[in-house]
N, C-alpha and C. Protein backbone atom coordinates (compact mmCIF):
# COMPACT_ATOMS: atom_id res chain seq x y z
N UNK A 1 -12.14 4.01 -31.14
CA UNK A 1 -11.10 3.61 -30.23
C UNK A 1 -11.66 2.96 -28.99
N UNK A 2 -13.07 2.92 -28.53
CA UNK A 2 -13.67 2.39 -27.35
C UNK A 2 -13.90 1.10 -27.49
N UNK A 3 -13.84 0.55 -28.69
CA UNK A 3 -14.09 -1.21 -28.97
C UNK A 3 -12.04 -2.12 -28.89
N UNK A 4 -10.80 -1.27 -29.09
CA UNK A 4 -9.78 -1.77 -29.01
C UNK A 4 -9.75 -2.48 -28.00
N UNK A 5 -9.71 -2.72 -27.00
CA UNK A 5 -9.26 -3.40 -25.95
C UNK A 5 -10.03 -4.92 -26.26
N UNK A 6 -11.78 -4.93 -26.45
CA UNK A 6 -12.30 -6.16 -26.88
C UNK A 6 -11.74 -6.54 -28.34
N UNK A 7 -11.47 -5.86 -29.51
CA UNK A 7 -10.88 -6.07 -30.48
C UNK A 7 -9.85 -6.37 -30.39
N UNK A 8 -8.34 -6.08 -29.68
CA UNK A 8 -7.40 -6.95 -29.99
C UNK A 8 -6.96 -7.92 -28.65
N UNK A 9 -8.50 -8.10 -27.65
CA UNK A 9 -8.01 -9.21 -26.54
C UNK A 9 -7.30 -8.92 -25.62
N UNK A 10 -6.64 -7.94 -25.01
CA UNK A 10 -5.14 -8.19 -24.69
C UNK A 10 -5.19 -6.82 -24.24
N UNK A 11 -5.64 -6.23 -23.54
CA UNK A 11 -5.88 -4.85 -22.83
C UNK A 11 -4.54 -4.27 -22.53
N UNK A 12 -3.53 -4.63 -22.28
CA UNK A 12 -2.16 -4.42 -21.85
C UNK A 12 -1.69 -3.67 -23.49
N UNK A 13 -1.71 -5.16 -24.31
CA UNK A 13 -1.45 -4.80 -25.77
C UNK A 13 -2.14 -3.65 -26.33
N UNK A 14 -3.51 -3.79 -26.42
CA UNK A 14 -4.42 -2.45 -27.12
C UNK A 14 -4.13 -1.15 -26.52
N UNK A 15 -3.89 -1.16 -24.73
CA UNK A 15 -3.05 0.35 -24.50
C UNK A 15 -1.62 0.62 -25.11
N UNK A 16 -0.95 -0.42 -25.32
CA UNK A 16 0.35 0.09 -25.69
C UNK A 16 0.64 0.74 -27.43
N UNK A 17 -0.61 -0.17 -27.53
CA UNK A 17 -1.02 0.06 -29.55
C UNK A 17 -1.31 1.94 -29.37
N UNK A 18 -2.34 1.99 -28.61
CA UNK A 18 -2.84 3.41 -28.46
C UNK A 18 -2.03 4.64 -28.19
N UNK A 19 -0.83 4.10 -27.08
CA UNK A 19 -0.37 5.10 -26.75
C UNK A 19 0.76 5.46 -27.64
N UNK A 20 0.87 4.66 -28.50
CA UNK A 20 1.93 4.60 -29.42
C UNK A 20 0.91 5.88 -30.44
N UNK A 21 0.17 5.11 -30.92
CA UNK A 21 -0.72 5.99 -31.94
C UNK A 21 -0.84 7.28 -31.44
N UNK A 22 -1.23 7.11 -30.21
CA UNK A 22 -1.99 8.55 -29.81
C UNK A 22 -0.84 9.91 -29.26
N UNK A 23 0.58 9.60 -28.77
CA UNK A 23 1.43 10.07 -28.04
C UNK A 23 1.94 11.35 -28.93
N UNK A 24 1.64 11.43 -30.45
CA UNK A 24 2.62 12.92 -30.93
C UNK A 24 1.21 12.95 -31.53
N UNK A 25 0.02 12.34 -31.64
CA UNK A 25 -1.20 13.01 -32.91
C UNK A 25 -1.42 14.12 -32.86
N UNK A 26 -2.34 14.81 -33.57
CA UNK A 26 -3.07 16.06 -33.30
C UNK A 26 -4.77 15.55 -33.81
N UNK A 27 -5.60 16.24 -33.12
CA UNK A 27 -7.09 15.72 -33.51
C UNK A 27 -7.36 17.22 -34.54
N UNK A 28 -7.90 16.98 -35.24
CA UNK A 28 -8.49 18.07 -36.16
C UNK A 28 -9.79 18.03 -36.16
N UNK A 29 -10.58 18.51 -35.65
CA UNK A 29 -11.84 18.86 -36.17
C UNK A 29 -12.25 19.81 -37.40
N UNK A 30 -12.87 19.36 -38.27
CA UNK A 30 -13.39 19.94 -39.65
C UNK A 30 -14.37 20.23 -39.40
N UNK A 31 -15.05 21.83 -39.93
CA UNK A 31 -16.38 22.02 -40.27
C UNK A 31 -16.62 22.04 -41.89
N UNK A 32 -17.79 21.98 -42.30
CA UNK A 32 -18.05 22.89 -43.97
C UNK A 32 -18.15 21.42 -44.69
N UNK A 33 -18.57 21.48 -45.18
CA UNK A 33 -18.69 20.23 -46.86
C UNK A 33 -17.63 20.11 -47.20
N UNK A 34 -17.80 18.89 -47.57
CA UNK A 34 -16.46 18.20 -48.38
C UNK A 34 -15.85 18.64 -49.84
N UNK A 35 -14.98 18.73 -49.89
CA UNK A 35 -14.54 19.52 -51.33
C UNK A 35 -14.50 18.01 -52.42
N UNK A 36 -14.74 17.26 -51.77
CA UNK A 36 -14.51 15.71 -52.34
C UNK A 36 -15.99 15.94 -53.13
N UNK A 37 -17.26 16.44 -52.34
CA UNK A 37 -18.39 16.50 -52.96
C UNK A 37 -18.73 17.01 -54.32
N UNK A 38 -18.34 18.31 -54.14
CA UNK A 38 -17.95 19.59 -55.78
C UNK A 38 -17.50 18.82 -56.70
N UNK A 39 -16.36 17.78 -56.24
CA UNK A 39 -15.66 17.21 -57.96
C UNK A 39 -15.72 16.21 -57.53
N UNK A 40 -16.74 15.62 -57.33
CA UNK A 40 -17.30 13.93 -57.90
C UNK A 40 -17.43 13.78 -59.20
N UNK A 41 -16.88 12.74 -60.11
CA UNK A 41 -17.76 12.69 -61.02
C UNK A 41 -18.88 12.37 -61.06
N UNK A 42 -19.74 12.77 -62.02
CA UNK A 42 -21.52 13.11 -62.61
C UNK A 42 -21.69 11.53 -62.70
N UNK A 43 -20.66 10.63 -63.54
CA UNK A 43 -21.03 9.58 -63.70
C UNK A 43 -22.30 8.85 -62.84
């Protein structure tokens, strides 16, 4: 999120993008291995 403002030009625009995004989120932090890892396929 620290590159938006040079990414969409328009600093006015990239806060309003953000605060839109950011205004009901929740951040989750995960610990532990991925369960995606266990059932990879072998292939």
């Amino acid at each position: 999120m620290d590159d938006w403002h040079e990414s969409i030009g328009d600093p006015i625009l990239a806060d309003a993008i953000l605060d839109r995004l950011v205004h009901n989120a929740h951040k989750l932090d995960l610990s532990g291995e991925s369960i995606r890892k266990s059932k990879r396929d072998p292939d």
